[in-house]
C-alpha atoms as a PDB file:
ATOM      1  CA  UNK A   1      99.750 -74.132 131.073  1.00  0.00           C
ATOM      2  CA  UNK A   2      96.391 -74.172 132.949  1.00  0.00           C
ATOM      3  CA  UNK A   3      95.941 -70.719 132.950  1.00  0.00           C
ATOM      4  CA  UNK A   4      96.750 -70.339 129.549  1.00  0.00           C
ATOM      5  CA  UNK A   5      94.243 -73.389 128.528  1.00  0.00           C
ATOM      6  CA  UNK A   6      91.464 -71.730 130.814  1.00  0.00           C
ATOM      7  CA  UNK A   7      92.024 -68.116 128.709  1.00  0.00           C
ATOM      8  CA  UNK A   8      91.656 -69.813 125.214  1.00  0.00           C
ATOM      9  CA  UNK A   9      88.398 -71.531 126.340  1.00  0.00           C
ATOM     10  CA  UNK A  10      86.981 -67.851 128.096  1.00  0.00           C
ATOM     11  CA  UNK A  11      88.505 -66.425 124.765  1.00  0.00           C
ATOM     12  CA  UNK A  12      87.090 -68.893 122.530  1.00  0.00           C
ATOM     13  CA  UNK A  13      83.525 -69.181 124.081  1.00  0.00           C
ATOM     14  CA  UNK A  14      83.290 -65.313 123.963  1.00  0.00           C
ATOM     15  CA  UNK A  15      84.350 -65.316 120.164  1.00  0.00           C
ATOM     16  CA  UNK A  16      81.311 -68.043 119.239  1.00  0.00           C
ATOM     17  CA  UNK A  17      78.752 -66.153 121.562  1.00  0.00           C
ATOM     18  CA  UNK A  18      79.434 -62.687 119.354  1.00  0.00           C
ATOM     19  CA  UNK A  19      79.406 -64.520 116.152  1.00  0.00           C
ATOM     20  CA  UNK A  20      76.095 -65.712 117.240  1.00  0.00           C
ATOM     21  CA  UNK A  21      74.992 -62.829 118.693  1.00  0.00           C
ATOM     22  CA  UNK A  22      75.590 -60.921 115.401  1.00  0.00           C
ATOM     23  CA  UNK A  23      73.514 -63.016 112.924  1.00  0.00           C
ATOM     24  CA  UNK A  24      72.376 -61.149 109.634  1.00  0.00           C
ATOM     25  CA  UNK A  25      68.574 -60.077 109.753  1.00  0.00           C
ATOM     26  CA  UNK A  26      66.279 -61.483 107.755  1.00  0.00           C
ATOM     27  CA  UNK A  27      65.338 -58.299 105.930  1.00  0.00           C
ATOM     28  CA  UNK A  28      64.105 -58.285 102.432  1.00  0.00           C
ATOM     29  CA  UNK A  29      62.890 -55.642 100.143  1.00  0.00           C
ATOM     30  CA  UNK A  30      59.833 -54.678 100.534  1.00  0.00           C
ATOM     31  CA  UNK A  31      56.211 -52.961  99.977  1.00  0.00           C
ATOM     32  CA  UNK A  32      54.746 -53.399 103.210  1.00  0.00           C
ATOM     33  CA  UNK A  33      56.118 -55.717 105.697  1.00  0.00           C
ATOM     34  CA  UNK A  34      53.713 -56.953 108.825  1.00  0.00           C
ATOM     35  CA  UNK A  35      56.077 -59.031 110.818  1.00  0.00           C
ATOM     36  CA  UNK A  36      58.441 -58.529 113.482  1.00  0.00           C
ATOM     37  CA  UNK A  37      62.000 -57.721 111.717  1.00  0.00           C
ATOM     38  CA  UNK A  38      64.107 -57.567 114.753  1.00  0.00           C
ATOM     39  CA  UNK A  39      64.020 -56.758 118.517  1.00  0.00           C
ATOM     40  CA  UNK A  40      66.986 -55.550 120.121  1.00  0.00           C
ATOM     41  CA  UNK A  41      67.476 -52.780 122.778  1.00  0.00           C
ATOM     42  CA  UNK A  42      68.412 -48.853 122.487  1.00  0.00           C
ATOM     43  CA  UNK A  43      68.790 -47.257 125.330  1.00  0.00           C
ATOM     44  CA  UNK A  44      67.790 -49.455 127.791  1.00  0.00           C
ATOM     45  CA  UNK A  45      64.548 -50.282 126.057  1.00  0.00           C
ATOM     46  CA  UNK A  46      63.182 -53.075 123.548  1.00  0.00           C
ATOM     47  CA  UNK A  47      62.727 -52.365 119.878  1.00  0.00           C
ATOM     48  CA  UNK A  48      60.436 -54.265 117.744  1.00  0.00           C
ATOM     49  CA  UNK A  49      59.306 -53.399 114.541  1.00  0.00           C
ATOM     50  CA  UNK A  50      55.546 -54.581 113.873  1.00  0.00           C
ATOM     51  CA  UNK A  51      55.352 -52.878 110.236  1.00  0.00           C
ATOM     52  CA  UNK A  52      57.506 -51.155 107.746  1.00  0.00           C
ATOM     53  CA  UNK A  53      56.246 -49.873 104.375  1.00  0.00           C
ATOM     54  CA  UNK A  54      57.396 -47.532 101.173  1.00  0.00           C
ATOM     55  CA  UNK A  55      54.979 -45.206  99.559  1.00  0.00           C
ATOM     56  CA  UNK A  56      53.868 -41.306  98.473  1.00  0.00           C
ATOM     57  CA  UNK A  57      52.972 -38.824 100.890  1.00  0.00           C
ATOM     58  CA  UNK A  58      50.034 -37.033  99.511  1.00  0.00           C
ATOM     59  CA  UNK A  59      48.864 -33.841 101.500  1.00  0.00           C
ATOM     60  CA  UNK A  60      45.213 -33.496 101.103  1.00  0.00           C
ATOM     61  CA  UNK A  61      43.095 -30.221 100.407  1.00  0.00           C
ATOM     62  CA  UNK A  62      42.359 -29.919 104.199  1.00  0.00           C
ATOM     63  CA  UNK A  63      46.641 -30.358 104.799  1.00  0.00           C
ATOM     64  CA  UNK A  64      46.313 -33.635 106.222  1.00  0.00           C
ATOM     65  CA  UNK A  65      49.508 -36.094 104.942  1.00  0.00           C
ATOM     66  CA  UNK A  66      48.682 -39.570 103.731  1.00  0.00           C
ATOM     67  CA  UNK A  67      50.773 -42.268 103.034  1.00  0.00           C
ATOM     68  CA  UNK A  68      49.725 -44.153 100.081  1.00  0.00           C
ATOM     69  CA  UNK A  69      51.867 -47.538  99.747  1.00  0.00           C
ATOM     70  CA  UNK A  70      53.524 -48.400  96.492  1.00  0.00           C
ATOM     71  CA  UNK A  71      57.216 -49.254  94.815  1.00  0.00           C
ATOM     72  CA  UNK A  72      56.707 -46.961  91.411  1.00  0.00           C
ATOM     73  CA  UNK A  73      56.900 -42.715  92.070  1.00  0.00           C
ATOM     74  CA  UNK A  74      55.963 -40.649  89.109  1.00  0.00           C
ATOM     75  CA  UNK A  75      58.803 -38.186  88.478  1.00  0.00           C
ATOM     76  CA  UNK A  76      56.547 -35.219  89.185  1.00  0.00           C
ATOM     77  CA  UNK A  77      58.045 -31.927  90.791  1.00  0.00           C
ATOM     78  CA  UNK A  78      57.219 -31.698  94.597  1.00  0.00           C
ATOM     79  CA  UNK A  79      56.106 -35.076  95.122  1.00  0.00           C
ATOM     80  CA  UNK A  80      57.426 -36.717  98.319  1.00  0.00           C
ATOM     81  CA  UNK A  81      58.303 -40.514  98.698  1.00  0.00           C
ATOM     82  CA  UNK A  82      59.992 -42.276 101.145  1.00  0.00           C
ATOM     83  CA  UNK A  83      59.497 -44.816 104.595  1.00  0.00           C
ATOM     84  CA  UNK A  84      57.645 -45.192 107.591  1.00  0.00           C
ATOM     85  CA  UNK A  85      58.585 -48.084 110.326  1.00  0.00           C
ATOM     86  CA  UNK A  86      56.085 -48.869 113.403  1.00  0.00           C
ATOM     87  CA  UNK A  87      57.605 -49.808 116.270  1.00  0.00           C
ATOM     88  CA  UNK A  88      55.625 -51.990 118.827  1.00  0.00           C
ATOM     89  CA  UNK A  89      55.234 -49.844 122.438  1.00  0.00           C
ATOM     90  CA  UNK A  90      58.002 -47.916 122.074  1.00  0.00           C
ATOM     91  CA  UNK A  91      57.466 -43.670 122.528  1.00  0.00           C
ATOM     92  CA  UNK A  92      61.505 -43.020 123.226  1.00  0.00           C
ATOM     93  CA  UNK A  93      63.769 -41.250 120.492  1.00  0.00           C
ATOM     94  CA  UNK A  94      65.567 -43.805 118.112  1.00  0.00           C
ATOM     95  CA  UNK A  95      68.446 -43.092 116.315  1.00  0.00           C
ATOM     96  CA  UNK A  96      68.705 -44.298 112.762  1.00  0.00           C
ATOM     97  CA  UNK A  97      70.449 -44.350 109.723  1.00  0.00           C
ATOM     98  CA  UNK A  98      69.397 -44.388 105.905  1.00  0.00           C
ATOM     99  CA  UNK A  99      70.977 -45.407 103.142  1.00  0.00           C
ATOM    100  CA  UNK A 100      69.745 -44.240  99.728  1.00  0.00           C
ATOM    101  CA  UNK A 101      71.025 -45.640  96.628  1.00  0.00           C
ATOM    102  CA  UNK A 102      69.915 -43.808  93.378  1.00  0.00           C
ATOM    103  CA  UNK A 103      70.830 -45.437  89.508  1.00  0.00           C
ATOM    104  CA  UNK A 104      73.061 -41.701  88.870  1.00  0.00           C
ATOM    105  CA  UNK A 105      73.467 -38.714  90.446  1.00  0.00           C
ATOM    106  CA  UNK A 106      71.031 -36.074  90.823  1.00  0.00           C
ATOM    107  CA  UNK A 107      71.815 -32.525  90.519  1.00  0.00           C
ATOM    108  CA  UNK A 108      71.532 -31.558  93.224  1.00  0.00           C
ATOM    109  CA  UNK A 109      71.162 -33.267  96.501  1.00  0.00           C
ATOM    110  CA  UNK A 110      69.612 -31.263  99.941  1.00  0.00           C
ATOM    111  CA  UNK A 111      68.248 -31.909 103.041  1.00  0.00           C
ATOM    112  CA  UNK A 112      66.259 -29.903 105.522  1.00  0.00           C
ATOM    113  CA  UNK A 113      68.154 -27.919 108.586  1.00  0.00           C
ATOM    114  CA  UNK A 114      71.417 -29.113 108.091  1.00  0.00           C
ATOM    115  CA  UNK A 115      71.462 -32.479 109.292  1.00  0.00           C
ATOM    116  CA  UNK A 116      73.928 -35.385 109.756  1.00  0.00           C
ATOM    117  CA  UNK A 117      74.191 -35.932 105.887  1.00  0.00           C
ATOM    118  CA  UNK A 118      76.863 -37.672 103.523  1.00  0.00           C
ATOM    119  CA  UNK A 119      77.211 -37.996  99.877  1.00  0.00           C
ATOM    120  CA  UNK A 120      79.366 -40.692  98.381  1.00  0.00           C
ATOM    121  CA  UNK A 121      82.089 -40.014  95.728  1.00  0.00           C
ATOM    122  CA  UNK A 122      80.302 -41.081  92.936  1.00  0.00           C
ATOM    123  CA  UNK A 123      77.166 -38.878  93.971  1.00  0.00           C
ATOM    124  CA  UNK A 124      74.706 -41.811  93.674  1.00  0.00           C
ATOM    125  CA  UNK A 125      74.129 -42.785  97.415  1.00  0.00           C
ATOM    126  CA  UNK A 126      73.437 -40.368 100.156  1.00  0.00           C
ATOM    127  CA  UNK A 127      73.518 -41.509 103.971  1.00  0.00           C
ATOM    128  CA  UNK A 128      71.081 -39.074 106.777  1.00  0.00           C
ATOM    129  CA  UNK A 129      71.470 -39.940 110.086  1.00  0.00           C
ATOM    130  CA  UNK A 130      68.832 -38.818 112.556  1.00  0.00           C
ATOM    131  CA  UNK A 131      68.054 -38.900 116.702  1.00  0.00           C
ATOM    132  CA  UNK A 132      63.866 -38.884 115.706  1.00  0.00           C
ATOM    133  CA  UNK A 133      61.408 -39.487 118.502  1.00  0.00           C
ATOM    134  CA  UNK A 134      58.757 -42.663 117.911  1.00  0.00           C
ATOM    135  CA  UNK A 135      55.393 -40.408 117.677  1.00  0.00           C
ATOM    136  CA  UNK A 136      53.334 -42.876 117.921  1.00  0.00           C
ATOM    137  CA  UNK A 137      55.393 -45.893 117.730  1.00  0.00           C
ATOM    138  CA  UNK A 138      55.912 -44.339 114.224  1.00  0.00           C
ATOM    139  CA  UNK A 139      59.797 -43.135 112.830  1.00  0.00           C
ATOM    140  CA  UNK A 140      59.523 -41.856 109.106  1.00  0.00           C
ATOM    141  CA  UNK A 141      61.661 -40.081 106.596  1.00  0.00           C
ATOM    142  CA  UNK A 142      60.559 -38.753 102.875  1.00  0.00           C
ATOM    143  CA  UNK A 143      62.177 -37.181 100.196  1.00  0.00           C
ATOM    144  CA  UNK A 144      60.773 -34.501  97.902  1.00  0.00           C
ATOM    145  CA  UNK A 145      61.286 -34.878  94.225  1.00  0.00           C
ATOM    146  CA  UNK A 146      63.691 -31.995  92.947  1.00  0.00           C
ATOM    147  CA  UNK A 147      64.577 -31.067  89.103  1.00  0.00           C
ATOM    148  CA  UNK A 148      67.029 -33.273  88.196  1.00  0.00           C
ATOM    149  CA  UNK A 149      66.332 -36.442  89.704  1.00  0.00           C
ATOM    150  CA  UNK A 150      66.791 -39.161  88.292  1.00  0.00           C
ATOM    151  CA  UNK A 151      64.230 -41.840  86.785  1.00  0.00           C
ATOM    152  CA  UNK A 152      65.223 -45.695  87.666  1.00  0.00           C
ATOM    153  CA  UNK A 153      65.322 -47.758  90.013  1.00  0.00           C
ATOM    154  CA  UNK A 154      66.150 -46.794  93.804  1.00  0.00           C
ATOM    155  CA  UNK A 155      66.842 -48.768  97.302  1.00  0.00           C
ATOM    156  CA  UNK A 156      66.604 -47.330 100.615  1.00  0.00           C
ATOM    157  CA  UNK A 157      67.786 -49.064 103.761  1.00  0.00           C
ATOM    158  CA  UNK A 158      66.939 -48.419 107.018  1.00  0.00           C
ATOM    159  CA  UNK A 159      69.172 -49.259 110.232  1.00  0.00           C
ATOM    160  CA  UNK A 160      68.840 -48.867 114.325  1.00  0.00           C
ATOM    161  CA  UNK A 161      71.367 -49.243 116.278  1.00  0.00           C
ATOM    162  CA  UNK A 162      73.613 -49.925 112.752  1.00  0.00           C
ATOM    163  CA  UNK A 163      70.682 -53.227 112.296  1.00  0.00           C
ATOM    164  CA  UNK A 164      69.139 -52.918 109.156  1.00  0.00           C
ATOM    165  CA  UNK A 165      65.124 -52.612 109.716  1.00  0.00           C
ATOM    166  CA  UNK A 166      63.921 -52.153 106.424  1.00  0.00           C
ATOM    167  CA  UNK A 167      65.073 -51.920 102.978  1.00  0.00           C
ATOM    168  CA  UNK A 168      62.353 -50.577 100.581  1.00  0.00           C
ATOM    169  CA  UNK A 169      63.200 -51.094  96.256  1.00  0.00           C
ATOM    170  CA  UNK A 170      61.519 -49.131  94.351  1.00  0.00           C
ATOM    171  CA  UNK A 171      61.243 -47.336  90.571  1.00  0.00           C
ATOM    172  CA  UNK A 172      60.767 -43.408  89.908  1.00  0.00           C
ATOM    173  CA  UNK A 173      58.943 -43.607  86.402  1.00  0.00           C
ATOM    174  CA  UNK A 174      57.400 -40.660  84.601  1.00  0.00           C
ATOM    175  CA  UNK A 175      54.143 -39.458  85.048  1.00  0.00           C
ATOM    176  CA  UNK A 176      53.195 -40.852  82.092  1.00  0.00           C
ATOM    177  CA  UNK A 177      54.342 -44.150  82.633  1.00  0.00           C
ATOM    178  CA  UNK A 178      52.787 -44.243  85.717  1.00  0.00           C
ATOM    179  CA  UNK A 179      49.260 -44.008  84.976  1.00  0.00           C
ATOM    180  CA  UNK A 180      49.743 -47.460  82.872  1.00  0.00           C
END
């Protein structure tokens, strides 16, 4: 009877220690966010995210990318959207997961060299996942606008380690609309 008292106590104590352990991130959606989401450690090291932000990358005459921050994409061929997360002194690969939830399906969905990519049934949410090292501190991932994609609203979400670390909602619009 003692042993069996002393298991449901080890049992019990480990069962309240995950459930605590595994406590929901404060994560909203967001523009540009300049606090720490979450520390936790990959690989033997300590992740902390200092910033994560949504916008355009713009390519300049000179080929230098910049990332402009905003939540509204003009539908425009060839433009490129998507996330960038800095991560406070850490230079070791990370290995994430995106979610990307569009309002219908595209026409077509594609990625670059084949990579760990899903589609769901329905054809509206795509998941990459991705071993990237931190150049920089920095991990980032953009999408290119194709024919066929549709206007509405979008989410991304962004997860380490299967911890969500950002989660970005934001609006493709036409060009037109987006000079209002």
């Amino acid at each position: 009877m003692k042993i069996w008292a002393v298991m449901f106590v080890l049992t019990s104590s480990w069962l309240i220690s995950e459930v605590q352990a595994s406590e929901p991130i404060n994560a909203t959606s967001v523009l540009v966010e300049k606090t720490t989401v979450y520390s936790q450690l990959t690989n033997g090291k300590q992740i902390t995210v200092n910033k994560a932000e949504f916008g355009l990358k713009r390519v300049d005459f000179r080929g230098k990318a910049n990332f402009v921050p905003t939540n509204r994409v003009p539908l425009q061929e060839g433009n490129a959207y998507g996330w960038r997360i800095e991560l406070k002194d850490y230079q070791s690969e990370v290995k994430w997961r995106e979610v990307i939830r569009l309002p219908k399906p595209p026409e077509t969905w594609g990625t670059a060299d084949g990579e760990n990519f899903s589609i769901s049934k329905d054809g509206t949410t795509a998941v990459t996942k991705r071993i990237q090292p931190a150049t920089d501190g920095v991990i980032e991932n953009f999408w290119t606008i194709a024919p066929g994609d549709p206007l509405g609203k979008y989410k991304i979400e962004v997860y380490i380690d299967d911890r969500l670390v950002g989660s970005f909602e934001f609006e493709l619009v036409s060009a037109l609309e987006n000079r209002r």
